[in-house]
C-alpha atoms as a PDB file:
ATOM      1  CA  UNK A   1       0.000   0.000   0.000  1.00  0.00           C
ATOM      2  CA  UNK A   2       2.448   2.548   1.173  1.00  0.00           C
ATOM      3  CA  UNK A   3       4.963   1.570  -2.069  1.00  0.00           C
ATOM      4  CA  UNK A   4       1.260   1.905  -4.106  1.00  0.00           C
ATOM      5  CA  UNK A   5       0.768   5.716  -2.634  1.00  0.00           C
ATOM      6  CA  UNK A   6       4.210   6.988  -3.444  1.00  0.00           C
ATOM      7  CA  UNK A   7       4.012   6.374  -7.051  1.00  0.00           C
ATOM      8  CA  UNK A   8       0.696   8.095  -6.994  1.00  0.00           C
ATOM      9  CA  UNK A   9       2.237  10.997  -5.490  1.00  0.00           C
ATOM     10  CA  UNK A  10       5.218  10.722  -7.880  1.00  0.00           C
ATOM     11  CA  UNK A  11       3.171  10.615 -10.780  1.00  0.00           C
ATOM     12  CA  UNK A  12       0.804  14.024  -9.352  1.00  0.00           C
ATOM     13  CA  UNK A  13       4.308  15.652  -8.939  1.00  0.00           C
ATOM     14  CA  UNK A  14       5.337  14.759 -12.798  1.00  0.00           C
ATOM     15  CA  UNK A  15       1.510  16.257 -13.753  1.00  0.00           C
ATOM     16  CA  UNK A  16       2.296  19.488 -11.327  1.00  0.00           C
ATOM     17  CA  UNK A  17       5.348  20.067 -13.231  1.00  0.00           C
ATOM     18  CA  UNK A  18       3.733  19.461 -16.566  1.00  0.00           C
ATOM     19  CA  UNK A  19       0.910  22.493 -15.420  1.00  0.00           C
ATOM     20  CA  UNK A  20       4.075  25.017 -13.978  1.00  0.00           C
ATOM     21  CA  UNK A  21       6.368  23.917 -17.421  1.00  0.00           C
ATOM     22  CA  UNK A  22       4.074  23.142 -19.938  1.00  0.00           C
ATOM     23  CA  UNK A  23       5.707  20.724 -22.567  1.00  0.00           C
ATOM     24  CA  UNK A  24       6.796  22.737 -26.103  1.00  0.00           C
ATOM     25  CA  UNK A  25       6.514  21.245 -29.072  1.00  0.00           C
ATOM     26  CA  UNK A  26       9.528  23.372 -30.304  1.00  0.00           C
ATOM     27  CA  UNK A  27      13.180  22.095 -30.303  1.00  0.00           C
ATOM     28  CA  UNK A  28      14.449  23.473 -27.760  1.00  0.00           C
ATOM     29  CA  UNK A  29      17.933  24.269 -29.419  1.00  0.00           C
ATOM     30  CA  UNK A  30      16.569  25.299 -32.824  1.00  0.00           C
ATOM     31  CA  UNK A  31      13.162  26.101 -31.966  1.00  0.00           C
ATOM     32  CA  UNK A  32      11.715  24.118 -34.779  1.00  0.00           C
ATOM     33  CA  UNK A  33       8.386  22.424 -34.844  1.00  0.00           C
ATOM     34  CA  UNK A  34       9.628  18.846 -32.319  1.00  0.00           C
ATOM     35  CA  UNK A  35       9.439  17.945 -29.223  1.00  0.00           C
ATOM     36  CA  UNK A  36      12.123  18.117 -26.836  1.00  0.00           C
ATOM     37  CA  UNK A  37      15.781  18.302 -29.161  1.00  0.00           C
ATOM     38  CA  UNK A  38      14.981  17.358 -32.884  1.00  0.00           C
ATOM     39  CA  UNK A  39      17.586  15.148 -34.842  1.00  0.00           C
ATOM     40  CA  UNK A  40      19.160  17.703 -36.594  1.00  0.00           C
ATOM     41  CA  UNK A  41      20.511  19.215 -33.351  1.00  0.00           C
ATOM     42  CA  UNK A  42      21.171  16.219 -31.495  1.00  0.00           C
ATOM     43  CA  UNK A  43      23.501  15.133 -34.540  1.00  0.00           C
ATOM     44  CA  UNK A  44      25.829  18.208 -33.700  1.00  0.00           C
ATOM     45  CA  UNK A  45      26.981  17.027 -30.324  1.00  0.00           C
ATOM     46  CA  UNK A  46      30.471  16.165 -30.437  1.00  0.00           C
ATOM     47  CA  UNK A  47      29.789  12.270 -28.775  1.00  0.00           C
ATOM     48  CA  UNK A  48      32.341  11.033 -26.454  1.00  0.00           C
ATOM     49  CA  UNK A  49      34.163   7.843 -28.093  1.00  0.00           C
ATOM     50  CA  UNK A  50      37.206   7.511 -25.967  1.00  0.00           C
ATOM     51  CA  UNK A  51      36.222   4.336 -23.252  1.00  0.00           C
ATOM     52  CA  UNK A  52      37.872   6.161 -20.450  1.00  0.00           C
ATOM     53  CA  UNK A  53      37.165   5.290 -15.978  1.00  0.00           C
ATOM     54  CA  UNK A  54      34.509   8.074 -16.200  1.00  0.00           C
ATOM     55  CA  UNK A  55      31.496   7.116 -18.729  1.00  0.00           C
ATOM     56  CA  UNK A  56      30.310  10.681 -20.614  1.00  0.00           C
ATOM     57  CA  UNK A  57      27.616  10.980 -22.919  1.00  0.00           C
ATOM     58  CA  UNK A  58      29.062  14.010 -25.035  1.00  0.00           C
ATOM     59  CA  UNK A  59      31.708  17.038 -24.616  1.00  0.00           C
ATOM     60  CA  UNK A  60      30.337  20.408 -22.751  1.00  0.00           C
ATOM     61  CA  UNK A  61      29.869  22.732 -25.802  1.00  0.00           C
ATOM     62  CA  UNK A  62      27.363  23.507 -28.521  1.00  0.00           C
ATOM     63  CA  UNK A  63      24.433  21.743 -27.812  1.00  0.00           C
ATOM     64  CA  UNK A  64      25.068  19.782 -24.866  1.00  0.00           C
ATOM     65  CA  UNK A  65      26.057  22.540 -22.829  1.00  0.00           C
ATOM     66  CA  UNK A  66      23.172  24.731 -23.669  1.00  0.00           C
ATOM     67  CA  UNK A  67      21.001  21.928 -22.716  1.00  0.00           C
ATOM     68  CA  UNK A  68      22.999  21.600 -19.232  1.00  0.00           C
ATOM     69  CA  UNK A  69      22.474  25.443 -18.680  1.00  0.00           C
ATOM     70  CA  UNK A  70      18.860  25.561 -19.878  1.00  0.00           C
ATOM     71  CA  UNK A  71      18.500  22.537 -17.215  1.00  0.00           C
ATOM     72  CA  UNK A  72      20.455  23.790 -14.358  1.00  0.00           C
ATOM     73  CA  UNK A  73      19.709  27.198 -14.682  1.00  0.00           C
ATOM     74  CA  UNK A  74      16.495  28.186 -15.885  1.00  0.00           C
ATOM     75  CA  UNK A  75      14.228  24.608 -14.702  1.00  0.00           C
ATOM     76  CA  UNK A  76      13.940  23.567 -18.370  1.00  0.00           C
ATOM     77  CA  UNK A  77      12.654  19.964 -17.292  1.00  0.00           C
ATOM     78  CA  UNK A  78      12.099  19.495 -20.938  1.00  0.00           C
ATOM     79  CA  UNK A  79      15.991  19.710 -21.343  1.00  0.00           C
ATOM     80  CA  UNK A  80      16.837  17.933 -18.000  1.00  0.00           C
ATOM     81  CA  UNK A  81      14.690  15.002 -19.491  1.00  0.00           C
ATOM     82  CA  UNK A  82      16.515  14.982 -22.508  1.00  0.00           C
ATOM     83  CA  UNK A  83      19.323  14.315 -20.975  1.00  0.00           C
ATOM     84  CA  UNK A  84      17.947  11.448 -18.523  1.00  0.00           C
ATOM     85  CA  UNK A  85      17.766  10.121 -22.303  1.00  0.00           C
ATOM     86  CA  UNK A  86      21.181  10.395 -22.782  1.00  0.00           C
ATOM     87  CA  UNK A  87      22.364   8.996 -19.954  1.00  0.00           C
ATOM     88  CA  UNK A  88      19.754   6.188 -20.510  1.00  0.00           C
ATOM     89  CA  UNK A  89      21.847   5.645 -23.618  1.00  0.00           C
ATOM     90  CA  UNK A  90      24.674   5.194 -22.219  1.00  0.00           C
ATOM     91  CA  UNK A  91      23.489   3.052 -19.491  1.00  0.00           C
ATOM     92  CA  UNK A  92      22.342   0.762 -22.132  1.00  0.00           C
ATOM     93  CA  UNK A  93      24.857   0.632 -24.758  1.00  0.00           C
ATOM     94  CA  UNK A  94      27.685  -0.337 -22.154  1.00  0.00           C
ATOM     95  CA  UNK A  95      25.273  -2.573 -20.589  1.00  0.00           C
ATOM     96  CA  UNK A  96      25.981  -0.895 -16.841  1.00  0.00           C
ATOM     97  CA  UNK A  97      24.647  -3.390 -14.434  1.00  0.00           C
ATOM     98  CA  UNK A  98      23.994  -1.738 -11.053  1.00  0.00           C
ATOM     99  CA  UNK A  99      22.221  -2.651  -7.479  1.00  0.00           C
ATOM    100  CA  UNK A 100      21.450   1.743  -6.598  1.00  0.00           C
ATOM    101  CA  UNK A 101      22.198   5.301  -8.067  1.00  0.00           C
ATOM    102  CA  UNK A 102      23.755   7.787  -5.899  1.00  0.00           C
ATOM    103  CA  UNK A 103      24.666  11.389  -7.278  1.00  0.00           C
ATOM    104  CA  UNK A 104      26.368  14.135  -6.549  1.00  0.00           C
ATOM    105  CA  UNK A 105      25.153  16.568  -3.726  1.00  0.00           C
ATOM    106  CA  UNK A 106      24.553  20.668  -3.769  1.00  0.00           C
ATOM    107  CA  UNK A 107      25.984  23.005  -1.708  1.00  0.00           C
ATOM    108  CA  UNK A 108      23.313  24.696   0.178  1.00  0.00           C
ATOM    109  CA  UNK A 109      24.023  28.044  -1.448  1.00  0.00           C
ATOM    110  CA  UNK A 110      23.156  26.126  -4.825  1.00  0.00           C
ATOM    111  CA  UNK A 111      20.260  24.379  -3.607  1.00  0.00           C
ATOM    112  CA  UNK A 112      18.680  27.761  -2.254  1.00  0.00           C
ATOM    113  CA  UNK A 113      19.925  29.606  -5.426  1.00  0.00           C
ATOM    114  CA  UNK A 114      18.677  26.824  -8.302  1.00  0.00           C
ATOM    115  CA  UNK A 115      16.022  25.528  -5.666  1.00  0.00           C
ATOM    116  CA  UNK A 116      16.938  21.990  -7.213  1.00  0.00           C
ATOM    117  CA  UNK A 117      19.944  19.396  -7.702  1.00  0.00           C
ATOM    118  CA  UNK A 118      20.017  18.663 -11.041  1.00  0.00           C
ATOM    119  CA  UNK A 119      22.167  15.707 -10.145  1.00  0.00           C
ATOM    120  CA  UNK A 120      19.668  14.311  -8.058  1.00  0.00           C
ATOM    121  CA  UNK A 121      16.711  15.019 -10.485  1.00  0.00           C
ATOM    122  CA  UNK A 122      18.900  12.516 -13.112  1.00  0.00           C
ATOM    123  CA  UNK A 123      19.926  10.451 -11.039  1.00  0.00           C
ATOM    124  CA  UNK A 124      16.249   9.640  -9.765  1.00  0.00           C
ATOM    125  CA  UNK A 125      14.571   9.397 -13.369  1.00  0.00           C
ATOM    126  CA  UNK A 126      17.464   7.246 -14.218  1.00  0.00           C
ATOM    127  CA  UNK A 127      16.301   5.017 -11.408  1.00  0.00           C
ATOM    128  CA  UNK A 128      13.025   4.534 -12.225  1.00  0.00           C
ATOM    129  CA  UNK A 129      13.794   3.981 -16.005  1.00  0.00           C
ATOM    130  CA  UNK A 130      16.096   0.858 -14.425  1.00  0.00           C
ATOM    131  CA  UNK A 131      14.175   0.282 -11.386  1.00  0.00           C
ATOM    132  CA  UNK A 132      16.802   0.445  -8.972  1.00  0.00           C
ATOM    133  CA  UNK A 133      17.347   2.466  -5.690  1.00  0.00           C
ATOM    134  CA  UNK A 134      18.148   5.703  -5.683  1.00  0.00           C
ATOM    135  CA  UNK A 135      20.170   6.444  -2.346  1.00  0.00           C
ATOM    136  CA  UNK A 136      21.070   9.953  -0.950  1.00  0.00           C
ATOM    137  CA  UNK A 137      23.327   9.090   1.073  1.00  0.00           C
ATOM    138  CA  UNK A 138      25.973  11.437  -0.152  1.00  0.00           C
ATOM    139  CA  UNK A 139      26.601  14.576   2.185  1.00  0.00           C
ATOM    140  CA  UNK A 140      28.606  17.835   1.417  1.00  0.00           C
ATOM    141  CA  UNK A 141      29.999  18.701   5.194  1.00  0.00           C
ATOM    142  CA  UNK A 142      32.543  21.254   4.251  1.00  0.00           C
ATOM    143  CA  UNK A 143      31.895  24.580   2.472  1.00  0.00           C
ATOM    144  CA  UNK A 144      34.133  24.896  -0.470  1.00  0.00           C
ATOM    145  CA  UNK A 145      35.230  27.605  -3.166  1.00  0.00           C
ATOM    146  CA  UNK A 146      33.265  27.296  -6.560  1.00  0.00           C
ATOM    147  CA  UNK A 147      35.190  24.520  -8.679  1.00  0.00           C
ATOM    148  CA  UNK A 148      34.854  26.286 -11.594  1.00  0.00           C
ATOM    149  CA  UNK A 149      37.179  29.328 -10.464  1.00  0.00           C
ATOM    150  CA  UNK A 150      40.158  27.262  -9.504  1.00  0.00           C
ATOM    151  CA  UNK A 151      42.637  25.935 -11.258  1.00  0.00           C
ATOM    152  CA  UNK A 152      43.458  21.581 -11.419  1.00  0.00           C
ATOM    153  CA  UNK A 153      45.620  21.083  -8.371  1.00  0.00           C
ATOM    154  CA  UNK A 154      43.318  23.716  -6.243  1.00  0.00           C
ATOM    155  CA  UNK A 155      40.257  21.902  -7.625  1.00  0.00           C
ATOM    156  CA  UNK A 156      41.477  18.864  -5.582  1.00  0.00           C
ATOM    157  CA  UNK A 157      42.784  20.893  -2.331  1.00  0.00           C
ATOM    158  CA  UNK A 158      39.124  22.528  -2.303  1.00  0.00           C
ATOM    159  CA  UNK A 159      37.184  19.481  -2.995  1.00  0.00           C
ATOM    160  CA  UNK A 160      39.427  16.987  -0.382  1.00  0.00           C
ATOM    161  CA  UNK A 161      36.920  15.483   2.397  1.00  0.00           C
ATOM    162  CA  UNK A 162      34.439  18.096   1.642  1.00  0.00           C
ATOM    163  CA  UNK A 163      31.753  15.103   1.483  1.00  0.00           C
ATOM    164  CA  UNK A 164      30.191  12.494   4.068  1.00  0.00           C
ATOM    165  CA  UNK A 165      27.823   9.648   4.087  1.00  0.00           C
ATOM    166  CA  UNK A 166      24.587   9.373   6.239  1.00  0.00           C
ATOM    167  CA  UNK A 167      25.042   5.960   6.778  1.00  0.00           C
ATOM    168  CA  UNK A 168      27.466   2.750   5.599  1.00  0.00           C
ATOM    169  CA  UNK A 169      24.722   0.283   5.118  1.00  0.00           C
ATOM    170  CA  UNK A 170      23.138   1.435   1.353  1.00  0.00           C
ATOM    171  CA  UNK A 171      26.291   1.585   0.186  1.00  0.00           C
ATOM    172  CA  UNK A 172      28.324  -1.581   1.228  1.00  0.00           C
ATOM    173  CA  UNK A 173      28.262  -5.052  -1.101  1.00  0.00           C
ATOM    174  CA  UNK A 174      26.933  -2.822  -3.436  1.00  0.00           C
ATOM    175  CA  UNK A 175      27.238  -2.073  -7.090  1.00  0.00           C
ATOM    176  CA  UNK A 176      26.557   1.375  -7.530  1.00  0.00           C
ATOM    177  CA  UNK A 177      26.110   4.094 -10.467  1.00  0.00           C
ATOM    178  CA  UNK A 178      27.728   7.571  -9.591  1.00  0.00           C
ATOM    179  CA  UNK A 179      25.885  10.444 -11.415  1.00  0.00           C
ATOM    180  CA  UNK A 180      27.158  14.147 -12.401  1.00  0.00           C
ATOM    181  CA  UNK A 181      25.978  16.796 -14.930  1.00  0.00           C
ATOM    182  CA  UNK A 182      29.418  17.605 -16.209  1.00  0.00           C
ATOM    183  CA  UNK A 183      32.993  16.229 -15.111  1.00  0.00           C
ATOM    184  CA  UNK A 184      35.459  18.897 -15.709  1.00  0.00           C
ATOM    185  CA  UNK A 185      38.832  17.684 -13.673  1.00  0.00           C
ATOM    186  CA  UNK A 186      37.176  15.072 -12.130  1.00  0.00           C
ATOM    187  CA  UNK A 187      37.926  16.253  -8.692  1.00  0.00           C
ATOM    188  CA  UNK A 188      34.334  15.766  -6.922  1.00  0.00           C
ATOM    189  CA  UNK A 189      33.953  12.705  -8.753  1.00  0.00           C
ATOM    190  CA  UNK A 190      37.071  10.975  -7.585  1.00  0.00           C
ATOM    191  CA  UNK A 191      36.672  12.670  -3.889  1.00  0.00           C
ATOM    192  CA  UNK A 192      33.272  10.304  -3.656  1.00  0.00           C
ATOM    193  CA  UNK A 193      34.434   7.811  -5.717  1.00  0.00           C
ATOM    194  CA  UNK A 194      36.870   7.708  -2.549  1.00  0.00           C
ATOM    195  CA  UNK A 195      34.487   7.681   0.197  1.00  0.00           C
ATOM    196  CA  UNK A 196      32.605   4.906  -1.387  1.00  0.00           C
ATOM    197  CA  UNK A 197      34.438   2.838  -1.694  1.00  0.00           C
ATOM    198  CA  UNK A 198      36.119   3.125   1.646  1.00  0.00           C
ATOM    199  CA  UNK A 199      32.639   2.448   3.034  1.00  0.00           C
ATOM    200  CA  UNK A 200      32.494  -0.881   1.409  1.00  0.00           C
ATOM    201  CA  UNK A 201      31.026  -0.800  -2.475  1.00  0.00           C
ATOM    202  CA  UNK A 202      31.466  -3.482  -4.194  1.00  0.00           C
ATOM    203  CA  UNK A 203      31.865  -1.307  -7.499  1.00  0.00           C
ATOM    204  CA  UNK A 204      31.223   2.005  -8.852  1.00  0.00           C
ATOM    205  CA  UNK A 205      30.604   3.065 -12.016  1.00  0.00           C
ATOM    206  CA  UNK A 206      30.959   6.883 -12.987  1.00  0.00           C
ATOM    207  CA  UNK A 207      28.666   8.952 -15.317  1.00  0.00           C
ATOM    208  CA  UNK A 208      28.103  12.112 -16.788  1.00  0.00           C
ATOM    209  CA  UNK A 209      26.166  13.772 -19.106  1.00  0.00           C
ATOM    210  CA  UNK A 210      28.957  15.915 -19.993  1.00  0.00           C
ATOM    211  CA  UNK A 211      32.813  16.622 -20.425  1.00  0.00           C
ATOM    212  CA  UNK A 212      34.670  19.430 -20.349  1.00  0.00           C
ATOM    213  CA  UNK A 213      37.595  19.994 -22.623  1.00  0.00           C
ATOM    214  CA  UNK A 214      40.219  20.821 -20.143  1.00  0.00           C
END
């Protein structure tokens, strides 16, 4: 019963959100008549081929990124769930077997500035599209400068044991899927890769929707 009453109220949020950010049937790139991103602007995102540690759909520019921004920064769910798609993709074609999702958490300045994580809001659609849990167990405990504004090496000073976990027992014996918009040095993304697995995972496996060039 209880399981039977959150999906109700999961799908009245989705039909809220459809009332407050009515669906276009525009590209949202080119603004031609489709739905979501047509094909013609999907084909111009530079893919990411290279099989590297950190699984990325595409590279942050053009299309992607504008996607990311419209997402993150102006509540474009139409874009966010574009890129659930991608990372769907992704999830598929390398055939990523997981037991739960966990993503990366907000600062609490970003959470009251965006008034969302778009990590988590990815990393939970993603769960429901594989039906696995979707733990947020991931804590930021340390205030830290803005990533972006530092250079590699200060990335990883800034970043170092800046996150905690609520508790041990989601995360150990299990496989587990890491989720971030964009990976730039990797810094965050190795900092909880870190605390993961020193709190028993069995395996992680890292994605983004993005990747910066530098």
């Amino acid at each position: 019963m209880g399981k039977r009453i959150i999906e109700l109220l999961i799908t009245l949020k989705d039909e809220i959100l459809d009332i407050i950010y009515p669906p276009k049937n525009t590209c949202i790139i080119c603004e031609n008549e489709f739905a979501g991103i047509c094909p013609i602007c999907e084909g111009k995102i530079q893919r990411v081929k290279d099989d590297d540690e950190i699984l990325s759909y595409g590279y942050y520019s053009g299309v992607l990124k504008k996607l990311v921004l419209e997402f993150k920064y102006k509540k474009n769910f139409i874009a966010g769930n574009v890129l659930v798609e991608f990372l769907y993709e992704v999830i598929d074609k390398k055939n990523i077997k997981i037991d739960a999702i966990v993503f990366i958490p907000s600062s609490k300045k970003a959470l009251k500035e965006r008034g969302f994580n778009q990590c988590e809001y990815l990393a939970k659609e993603i769960s429901k599209k594989l039906r696995v849990n979707l733990y947020k167990d991931i804590i930021k405990v340390k205030n830290t400068k803005e990533q972006k504004l530092l250079s590699k090496e200060d990335r990883y000073k800034n970043i170092k044991d800046a996150f905690a976990l609520k508790s041990e027992k989601n995360i150990k014996n299990k496989h587990l899927l890491l989720i971030d918009d964009v990976i730039t040095t990797g810094a965050t993304l190795y900092e909880c890769e870190k605390l993961l697995k020193k709190s028993g995972a069995s395996s992680i496996k890292i994605l983004t929707v993005a990747k910066s060039y530098i």
